[in-house]
C-alpha atoms as a PDB file:
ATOM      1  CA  UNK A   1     -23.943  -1.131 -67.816  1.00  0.00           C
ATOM      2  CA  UNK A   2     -21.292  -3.290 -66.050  1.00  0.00           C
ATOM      3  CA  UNK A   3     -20.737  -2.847 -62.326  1.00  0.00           C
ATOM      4  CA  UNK A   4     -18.244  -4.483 -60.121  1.00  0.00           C
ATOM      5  CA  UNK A   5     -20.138  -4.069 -56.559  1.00  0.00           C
ATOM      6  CA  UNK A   6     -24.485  -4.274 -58.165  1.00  0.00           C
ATOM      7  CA  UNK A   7     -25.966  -6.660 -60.143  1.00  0.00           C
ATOM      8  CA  UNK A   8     -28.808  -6.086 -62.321  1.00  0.00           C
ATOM      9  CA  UNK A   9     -31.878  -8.220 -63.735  1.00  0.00           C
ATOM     10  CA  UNK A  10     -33.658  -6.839 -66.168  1.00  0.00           C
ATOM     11  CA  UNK A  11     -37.351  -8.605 -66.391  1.00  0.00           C
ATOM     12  CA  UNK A  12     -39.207  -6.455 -69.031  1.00  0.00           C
ATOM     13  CA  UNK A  13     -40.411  -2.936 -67.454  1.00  0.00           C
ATOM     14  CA  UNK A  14     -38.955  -4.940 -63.956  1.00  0.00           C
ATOM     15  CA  UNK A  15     -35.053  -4.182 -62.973  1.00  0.00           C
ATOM     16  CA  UNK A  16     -33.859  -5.782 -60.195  1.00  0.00           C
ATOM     17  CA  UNK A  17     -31.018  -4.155 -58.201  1.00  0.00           C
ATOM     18  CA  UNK A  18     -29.095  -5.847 -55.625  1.00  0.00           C
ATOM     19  CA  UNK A  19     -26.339  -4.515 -54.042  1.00  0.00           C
ATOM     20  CA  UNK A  20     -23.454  -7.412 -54.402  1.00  0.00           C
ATOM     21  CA  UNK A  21     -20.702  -7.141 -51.314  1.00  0.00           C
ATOM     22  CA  UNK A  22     -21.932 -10.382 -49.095  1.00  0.00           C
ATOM     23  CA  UNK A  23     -18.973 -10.452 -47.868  1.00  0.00           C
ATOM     24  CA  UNK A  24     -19.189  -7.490 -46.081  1.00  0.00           C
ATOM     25  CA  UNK A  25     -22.322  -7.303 -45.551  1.00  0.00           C
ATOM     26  CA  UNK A  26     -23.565  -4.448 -48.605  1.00  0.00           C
ATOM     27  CA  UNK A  27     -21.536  -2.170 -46.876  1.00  0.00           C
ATOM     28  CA  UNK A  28     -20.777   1.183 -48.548  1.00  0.00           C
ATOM     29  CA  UNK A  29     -17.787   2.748 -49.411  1.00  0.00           C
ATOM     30  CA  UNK A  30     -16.618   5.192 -52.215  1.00  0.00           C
ATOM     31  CA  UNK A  31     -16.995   2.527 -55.222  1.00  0.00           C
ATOM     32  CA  UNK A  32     -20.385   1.796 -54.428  1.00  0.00           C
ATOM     33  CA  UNK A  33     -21.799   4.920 -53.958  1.00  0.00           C
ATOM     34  CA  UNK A  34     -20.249   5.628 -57.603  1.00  0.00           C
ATOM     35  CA  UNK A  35     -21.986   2.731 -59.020  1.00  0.00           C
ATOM     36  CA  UNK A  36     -25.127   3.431 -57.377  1.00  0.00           C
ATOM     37  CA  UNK A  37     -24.885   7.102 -58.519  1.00  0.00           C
ATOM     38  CA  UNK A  38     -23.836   5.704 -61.979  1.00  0.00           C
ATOM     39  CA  UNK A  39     -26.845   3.423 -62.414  1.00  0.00           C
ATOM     40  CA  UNK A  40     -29.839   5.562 -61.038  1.00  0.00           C
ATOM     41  CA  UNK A  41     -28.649   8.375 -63.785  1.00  0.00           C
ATOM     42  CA  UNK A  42     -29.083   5.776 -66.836  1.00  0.00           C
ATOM     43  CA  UNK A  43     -32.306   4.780 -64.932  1.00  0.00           C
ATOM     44  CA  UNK A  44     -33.463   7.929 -64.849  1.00  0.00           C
ATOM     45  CA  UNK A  45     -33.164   8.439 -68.840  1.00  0.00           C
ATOM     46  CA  UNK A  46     -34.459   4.889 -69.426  1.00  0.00           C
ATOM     47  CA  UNK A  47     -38.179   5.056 -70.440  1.00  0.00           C
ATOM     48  CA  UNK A  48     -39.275   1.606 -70.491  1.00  0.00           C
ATOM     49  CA  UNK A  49     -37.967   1.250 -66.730  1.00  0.00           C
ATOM     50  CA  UNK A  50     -41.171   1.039 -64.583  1.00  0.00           C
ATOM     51  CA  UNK A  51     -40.330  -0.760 -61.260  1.00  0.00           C
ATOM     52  CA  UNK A  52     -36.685  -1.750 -59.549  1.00  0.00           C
ATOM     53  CA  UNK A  53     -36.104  -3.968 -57.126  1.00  0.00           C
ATOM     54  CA  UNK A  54     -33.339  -2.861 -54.676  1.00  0.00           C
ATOM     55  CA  UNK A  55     -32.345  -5.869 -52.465  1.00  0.00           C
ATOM     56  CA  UNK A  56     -29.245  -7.579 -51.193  1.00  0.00           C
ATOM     57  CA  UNK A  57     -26.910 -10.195 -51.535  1.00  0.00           C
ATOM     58  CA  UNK A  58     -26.284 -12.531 -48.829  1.00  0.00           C
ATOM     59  CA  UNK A  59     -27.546 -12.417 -45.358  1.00  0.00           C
ATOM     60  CA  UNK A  60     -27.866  -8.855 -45.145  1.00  0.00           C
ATOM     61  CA  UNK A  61     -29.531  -5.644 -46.786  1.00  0.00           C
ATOM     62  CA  UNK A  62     -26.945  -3.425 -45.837  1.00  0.00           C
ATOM     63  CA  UNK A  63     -24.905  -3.075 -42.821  1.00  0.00           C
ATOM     64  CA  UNK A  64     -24.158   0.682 -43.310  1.00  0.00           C
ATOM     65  CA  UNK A  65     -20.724   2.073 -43.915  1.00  0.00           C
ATOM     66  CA  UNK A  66     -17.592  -0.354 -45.020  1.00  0.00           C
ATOM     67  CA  UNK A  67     -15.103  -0.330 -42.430  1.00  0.00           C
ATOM     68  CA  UNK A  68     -11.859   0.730 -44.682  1.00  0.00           C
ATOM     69  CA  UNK A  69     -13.662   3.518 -46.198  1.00  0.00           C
ATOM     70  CA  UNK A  70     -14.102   4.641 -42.293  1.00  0.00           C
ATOM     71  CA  UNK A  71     -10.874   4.356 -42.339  1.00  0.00           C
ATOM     72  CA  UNK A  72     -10.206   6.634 -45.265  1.00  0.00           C
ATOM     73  CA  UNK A  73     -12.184   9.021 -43.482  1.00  0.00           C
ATOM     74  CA  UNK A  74     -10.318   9.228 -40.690  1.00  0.00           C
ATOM     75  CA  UNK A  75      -7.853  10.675 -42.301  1.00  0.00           C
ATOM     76  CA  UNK A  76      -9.704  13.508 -45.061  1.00  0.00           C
ATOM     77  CA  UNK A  77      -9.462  16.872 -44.342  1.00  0.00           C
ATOM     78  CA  UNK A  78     -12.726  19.183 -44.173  1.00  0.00           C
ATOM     79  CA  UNK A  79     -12.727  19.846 -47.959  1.00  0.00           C
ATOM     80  CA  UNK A  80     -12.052  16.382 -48.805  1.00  0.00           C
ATOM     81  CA  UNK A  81     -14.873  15.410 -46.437  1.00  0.00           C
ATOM     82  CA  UNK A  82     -17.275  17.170 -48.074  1.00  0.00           C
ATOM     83  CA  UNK A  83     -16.485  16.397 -51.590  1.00  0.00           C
ATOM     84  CA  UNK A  84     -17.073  12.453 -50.229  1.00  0.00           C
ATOM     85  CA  UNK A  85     -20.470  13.434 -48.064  1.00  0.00           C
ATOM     86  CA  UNK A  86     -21.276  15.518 -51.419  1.00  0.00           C
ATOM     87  CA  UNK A  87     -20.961  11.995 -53.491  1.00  0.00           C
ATOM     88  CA  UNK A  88     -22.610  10.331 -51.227  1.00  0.00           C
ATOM     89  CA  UNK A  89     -25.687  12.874 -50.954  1.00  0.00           C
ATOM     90  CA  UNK A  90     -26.113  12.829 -54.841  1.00  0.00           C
ATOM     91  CA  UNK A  91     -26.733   9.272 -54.658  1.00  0.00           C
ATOM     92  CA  UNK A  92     -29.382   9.662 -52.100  1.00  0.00           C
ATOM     93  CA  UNK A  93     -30.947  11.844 -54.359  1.00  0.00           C
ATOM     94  CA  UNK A  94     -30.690  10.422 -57.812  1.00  0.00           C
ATOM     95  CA  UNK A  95     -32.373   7.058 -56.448  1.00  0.00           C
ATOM     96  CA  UNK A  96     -34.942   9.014 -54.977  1.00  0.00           C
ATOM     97  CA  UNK A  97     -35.682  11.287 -57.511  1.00  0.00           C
ATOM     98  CA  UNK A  98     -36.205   8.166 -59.928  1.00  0.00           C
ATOM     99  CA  UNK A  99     -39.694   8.599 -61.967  1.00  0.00           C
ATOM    100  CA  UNK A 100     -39.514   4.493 -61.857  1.00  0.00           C
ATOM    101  CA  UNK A 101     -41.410   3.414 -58.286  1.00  0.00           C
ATOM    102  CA  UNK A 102     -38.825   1.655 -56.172  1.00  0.00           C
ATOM    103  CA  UNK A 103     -39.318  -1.097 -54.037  1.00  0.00           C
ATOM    104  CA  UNK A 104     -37.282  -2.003 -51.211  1.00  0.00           C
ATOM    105  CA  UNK A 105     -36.678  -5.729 -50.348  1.00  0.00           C
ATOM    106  CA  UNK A 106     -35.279  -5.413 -46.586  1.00  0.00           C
ATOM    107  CA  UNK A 107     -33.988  -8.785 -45.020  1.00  0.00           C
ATOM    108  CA  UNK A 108     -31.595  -9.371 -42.414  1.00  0.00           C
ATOM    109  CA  UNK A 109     -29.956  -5.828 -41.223  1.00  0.00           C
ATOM    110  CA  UNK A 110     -30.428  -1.580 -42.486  1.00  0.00           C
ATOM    111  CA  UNK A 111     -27.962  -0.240 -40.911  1.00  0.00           C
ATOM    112  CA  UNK A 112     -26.824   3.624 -41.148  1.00  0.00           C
ATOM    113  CA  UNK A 113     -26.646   4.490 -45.057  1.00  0.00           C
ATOM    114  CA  UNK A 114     -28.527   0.909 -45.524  1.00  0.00           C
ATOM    115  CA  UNK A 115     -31.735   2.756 -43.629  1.00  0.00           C
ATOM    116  CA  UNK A 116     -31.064   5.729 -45.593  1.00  0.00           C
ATOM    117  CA  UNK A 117     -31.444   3.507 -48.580  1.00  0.00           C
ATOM    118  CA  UNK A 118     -34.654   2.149 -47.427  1.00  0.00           C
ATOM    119  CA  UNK A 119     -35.703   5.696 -46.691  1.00  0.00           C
ATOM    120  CA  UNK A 120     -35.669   6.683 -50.890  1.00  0.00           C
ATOM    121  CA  UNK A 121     -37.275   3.871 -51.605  1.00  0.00           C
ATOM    122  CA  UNK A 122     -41.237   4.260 -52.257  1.00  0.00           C
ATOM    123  CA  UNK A 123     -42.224   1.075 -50.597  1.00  0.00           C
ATOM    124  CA  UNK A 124     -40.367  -1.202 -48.315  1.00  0.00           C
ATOM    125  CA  UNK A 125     -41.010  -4.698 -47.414  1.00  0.00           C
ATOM    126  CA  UNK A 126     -38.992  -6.541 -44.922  1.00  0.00           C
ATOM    127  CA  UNK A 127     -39.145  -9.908 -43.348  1.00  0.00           C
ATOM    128  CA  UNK A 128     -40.379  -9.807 -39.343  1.00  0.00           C
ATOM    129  CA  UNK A 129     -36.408 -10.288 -38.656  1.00  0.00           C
ATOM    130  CA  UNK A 130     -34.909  -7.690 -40.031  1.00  0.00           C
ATOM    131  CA  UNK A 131     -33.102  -4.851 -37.796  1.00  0.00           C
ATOM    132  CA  UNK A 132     -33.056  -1.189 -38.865  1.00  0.00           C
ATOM    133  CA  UNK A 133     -30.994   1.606 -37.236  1.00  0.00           C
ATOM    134  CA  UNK A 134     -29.431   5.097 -37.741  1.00  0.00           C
ATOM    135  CA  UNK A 135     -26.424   3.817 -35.682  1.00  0.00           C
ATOM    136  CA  UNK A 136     -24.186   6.937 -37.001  1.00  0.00           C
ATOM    137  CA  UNK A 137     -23.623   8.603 -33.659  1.00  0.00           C
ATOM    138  CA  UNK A 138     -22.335   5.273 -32.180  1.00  0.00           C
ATOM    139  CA  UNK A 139     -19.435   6.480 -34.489  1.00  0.00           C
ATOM    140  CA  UNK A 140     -19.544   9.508 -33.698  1.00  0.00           C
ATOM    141  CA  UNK A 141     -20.540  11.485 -36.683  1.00  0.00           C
ATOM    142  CA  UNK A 142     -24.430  11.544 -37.852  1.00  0.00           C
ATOM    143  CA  UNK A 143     -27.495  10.617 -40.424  1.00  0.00           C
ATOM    144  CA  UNK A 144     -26.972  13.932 -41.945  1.00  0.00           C
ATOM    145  CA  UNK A 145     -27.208  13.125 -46.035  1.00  0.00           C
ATOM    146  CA  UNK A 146     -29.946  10.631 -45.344  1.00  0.00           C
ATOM    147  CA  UNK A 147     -32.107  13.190 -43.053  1.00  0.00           C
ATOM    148  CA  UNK A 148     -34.072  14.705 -45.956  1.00  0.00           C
ATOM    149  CA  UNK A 149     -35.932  11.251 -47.177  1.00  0.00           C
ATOM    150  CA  UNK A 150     -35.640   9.983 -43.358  1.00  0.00           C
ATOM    151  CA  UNK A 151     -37.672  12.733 -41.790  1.00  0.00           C
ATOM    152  CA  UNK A 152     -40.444  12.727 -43.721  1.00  0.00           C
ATOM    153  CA  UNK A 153     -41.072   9.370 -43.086  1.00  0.00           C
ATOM    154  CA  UNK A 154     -40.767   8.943 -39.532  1.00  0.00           C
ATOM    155  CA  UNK A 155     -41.590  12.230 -38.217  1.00  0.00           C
ATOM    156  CA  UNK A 156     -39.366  14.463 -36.341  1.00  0.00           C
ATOM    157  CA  UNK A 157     -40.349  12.892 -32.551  1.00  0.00           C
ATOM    158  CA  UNK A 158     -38.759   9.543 -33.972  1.00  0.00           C
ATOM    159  CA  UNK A 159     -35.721  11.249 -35.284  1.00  0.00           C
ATOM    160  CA  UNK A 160     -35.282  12.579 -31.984  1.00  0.00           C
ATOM    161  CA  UNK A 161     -35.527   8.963 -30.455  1.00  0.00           C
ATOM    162  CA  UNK A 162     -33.779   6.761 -33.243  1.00  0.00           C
ATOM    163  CA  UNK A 163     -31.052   9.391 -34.969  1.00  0.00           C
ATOM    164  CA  UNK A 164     -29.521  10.779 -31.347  1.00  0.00           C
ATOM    165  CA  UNK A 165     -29.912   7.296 -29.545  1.00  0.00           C
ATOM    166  CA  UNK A 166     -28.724   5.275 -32.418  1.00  0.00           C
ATOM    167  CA  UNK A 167     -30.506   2.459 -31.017  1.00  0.00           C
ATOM    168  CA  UNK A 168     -31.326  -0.508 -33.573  1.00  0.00           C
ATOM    169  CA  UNK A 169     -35.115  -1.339 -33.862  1.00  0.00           C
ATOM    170  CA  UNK A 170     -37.016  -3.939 -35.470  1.00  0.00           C
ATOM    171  CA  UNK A 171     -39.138  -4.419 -38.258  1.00  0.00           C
ATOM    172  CA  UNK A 172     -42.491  -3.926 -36.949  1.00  0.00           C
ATOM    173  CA  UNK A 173     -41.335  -0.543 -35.214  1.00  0.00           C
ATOM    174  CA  UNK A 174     -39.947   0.540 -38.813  1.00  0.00           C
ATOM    175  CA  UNK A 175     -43.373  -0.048 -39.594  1.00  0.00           C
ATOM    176  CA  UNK A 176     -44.988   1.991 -37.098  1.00  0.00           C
ATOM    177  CA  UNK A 177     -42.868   4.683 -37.594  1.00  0.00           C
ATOM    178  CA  UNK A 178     -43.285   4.627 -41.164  1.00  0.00           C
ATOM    179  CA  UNK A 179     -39.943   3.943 -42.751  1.00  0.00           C
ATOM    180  CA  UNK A 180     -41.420   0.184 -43.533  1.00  0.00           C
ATOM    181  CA  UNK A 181     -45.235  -0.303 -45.374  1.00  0.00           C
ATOM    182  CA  UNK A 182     -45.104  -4.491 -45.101  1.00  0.00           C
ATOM    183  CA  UNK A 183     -43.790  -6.931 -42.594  1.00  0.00           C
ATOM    184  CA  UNK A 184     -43.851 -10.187 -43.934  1.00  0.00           C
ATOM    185  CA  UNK A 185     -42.120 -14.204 -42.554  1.00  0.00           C
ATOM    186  CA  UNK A 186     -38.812 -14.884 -44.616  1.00  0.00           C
ATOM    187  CA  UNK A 187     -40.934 -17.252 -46.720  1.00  0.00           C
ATOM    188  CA  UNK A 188     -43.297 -14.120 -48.344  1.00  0.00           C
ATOM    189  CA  UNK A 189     -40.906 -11.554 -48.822  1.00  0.00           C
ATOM    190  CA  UNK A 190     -40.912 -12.174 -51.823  1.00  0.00           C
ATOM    191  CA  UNK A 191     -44.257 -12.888 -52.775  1.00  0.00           C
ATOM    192  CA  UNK A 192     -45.148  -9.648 -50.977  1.00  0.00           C
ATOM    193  CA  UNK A 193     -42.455  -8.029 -53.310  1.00  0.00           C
ATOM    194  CA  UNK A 194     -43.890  -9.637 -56.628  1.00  0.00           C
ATOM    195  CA  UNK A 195     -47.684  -8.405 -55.201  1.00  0.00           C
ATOM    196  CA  UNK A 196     -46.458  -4.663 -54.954  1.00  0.00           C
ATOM    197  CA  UNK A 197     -45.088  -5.175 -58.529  1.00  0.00           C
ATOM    198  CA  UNK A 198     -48.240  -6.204 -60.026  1.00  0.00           C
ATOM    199  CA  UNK A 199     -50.127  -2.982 -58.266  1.00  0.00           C
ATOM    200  CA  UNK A 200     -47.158  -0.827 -59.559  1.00  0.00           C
ATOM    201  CA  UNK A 201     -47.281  -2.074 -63.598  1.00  0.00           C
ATOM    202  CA  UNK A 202     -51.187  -1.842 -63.586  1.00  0.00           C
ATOM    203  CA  UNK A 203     -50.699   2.231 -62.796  1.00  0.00           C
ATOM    204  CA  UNK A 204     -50.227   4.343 -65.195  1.00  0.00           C
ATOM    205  CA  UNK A 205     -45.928   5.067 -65.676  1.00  0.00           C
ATOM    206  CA  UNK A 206     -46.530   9.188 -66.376  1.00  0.00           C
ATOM    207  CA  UNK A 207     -48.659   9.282 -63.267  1.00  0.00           C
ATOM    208  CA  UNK A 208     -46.336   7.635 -60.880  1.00  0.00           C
ATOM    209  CA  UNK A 209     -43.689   9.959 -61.657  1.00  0.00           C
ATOM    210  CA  UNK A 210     -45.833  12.746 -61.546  1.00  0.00           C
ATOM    211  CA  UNK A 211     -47.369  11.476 -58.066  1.00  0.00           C
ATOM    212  CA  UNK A 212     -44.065  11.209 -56.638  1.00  0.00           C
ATOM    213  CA  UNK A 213     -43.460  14.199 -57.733  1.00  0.00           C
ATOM    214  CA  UNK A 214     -46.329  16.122 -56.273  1.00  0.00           C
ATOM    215  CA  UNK A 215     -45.722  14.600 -52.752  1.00  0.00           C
ATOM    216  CA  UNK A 216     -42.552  16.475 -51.612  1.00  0.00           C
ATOM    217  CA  UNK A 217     -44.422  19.460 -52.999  1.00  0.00           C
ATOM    218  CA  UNK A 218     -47.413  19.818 -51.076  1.00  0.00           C
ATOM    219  CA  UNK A 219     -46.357  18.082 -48.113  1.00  0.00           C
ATOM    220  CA  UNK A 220     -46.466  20.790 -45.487  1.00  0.00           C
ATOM    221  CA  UNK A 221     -48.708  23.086 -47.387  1.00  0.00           C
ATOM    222  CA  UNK A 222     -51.705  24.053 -46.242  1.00  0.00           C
ATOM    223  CA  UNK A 223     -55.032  23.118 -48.498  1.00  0.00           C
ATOM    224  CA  UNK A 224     -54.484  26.524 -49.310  1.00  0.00           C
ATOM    225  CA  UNK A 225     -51.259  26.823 -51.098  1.00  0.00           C
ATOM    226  CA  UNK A 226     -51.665  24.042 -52.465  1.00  0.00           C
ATOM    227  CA  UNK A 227     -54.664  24.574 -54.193  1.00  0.00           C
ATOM    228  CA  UNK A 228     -53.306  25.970 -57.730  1.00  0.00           C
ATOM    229  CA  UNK A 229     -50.605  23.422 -58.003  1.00  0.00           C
ATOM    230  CA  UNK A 230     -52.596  20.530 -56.943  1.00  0.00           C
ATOM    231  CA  UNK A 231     -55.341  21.951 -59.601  1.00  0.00           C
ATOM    232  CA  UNK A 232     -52.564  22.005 -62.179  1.00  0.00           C
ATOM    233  CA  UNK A 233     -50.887  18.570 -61.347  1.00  0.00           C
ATOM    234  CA  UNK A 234     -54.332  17.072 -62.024  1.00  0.00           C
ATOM    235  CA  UNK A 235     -55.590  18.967 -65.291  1.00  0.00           C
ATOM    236  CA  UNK A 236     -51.406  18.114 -67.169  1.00  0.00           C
ATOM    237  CA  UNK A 237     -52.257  14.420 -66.335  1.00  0.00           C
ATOM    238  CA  UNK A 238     -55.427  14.413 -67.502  1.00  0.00           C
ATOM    239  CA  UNK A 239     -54.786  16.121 -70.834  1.00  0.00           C
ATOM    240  CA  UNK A 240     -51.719  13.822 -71.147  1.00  0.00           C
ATOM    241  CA  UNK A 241     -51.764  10.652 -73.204  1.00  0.00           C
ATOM    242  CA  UNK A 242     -51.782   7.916 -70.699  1.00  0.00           C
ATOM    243  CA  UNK A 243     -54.291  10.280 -68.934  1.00  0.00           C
ATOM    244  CA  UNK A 244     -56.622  10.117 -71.997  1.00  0.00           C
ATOM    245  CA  UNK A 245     -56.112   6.273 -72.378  1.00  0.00           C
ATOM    246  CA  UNK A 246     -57.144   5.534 -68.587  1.00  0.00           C
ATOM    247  CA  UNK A 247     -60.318   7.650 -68.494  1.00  0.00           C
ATOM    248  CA  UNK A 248     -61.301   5.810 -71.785  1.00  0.00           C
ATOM    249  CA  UNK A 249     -60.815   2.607 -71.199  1.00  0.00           C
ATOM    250  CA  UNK A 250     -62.491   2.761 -67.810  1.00  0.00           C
ATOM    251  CA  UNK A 251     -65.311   4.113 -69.889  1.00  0.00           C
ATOM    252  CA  UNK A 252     -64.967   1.622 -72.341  1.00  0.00           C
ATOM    253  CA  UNK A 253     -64.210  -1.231 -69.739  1.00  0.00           C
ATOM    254  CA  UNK A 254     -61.341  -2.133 -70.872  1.00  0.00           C
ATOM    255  CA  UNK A 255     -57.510  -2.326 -69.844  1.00  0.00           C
ATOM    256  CA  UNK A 256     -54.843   0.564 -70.334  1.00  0.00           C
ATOM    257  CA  UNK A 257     -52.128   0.725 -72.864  1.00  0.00           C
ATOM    258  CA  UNK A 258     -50.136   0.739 -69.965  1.00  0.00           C
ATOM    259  CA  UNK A 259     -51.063  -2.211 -68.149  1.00  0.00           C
ATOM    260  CA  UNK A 260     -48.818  -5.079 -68.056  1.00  0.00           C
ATOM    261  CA  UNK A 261     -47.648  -8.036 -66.103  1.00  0.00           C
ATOM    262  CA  UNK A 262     -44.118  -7.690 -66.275  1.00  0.00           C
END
């Protein structure tokens, strides 16, 4: 696919994704959220896809919400403001909902929607610099279409703190908090990146998808409720092919079909 505002590397089962607006600052507006929206949907039916790289261009992740498309806003009526929020909530969900693992490269600034971003992503590693923030009620409105994959990450006393303050915060809070798994220097972001890769292509692809997506399931049941689907999620993978292949070739000490550097 051809995109005006991403651009796309494709390094066997690797994609990198990086949003391309440096000059101002990944922000979002209509267009991108489209393209966004566009790509994780041919992701999503792409089998050979194991791992994506989101990143940014420039000196910035994302700084949150493009200024014209505020704009814009300003002057929507109710209807046509939710038809936009709608857009913009799909995309939240159709990266999330990925099967692929996606890894977050956070440098420089995550700023409203950019945080949201960070908040679908399964891991995110960002250099010691980099500033996060839910800054929406500095504007105003709030982190409403992001709150579903923010919350579960940072817990509802942080939310609180971060979403109704709209304070920025660094990295190593984001880490705290959970919205961040690795703070690295500038100079190892990458590194750190290409480490979470190699972990991610030496796991089985069916299992990944079907670990992320037992998690939103049985987070908040009790042991439980959750017993018969847990028992189920476990006996479909085992029976499955790449379920067969790992328990044999641990047996027979050897590597997966699966396994592969890149």
């Amino acid at each position: 696919m051809t995109f005006d505002y991403l651009q796309t590397t494709r390094e066997g089962a690797v994609e990198h994704l990086t949003l391309n607006r440096p000059a101002v600052r990944n922000a979002f507006n209509e267009d991108v959220i489209r393209e966004l929206t566009e790509w994780a949907h041919a992701a999503r039916s792409d089998t050979s896809l194991r791992v994506v790289v989101l990143k940014g261009a420039g000196n910035v992740f994302s700084a949150g919400a493009d200024a014209n498309w505020m704009a814009k806003m300003a002057g929507y009526s109710r209807a046509e403001n939710v038809a936009d929020a709608t857009r913009a909530a799909e995309m939240f969900f159709a990266i999330d909902s990925l099967p692929a693992a996606v890894i977050g490269r956070i440098h420089g600034a995550a700023l409203g929607g950019g945080s949201g971003l960070a908040a679908v992503c399964d891991i995110v590693v960002a250099e010691e610099q980099a500033v996060f923030g839910f800054t929406e009620t500095k504007l105003g409105i709030l982190p409403a279409m992001i709150s579903p994959y923010v919350l579960p990450k940072i817990g509802p006393s942080a939310a609180r703190e971060l979403f109704l303050t709209g304070m920025r915060f660094s990295a190593a809070r984001a880490r705290e908090i959970g919205l961040v798994h690795a703070v690295v220097p500038a100079e190892r972001l990458d590194e750190t990146v290409d480490l979470y890769v190699k972990e991610l292509l030496g796991a089985s692809p069916s299992a990944i998808a079907a670990a992320k997506r037992l998690i939103p399931l049985v987070w908040g049941r009790s042991p439980a409720d959750a017993r018969d689907m847990t028992a189920e999620a476990i006996a479909s993978q085992r029976a499955s092919p790449e379920g067969q292949d790992g328990l044999r070739a641990f047996l027979e000490k050897r590597a997966p079909g699966w396994a592969t550097s890149r």
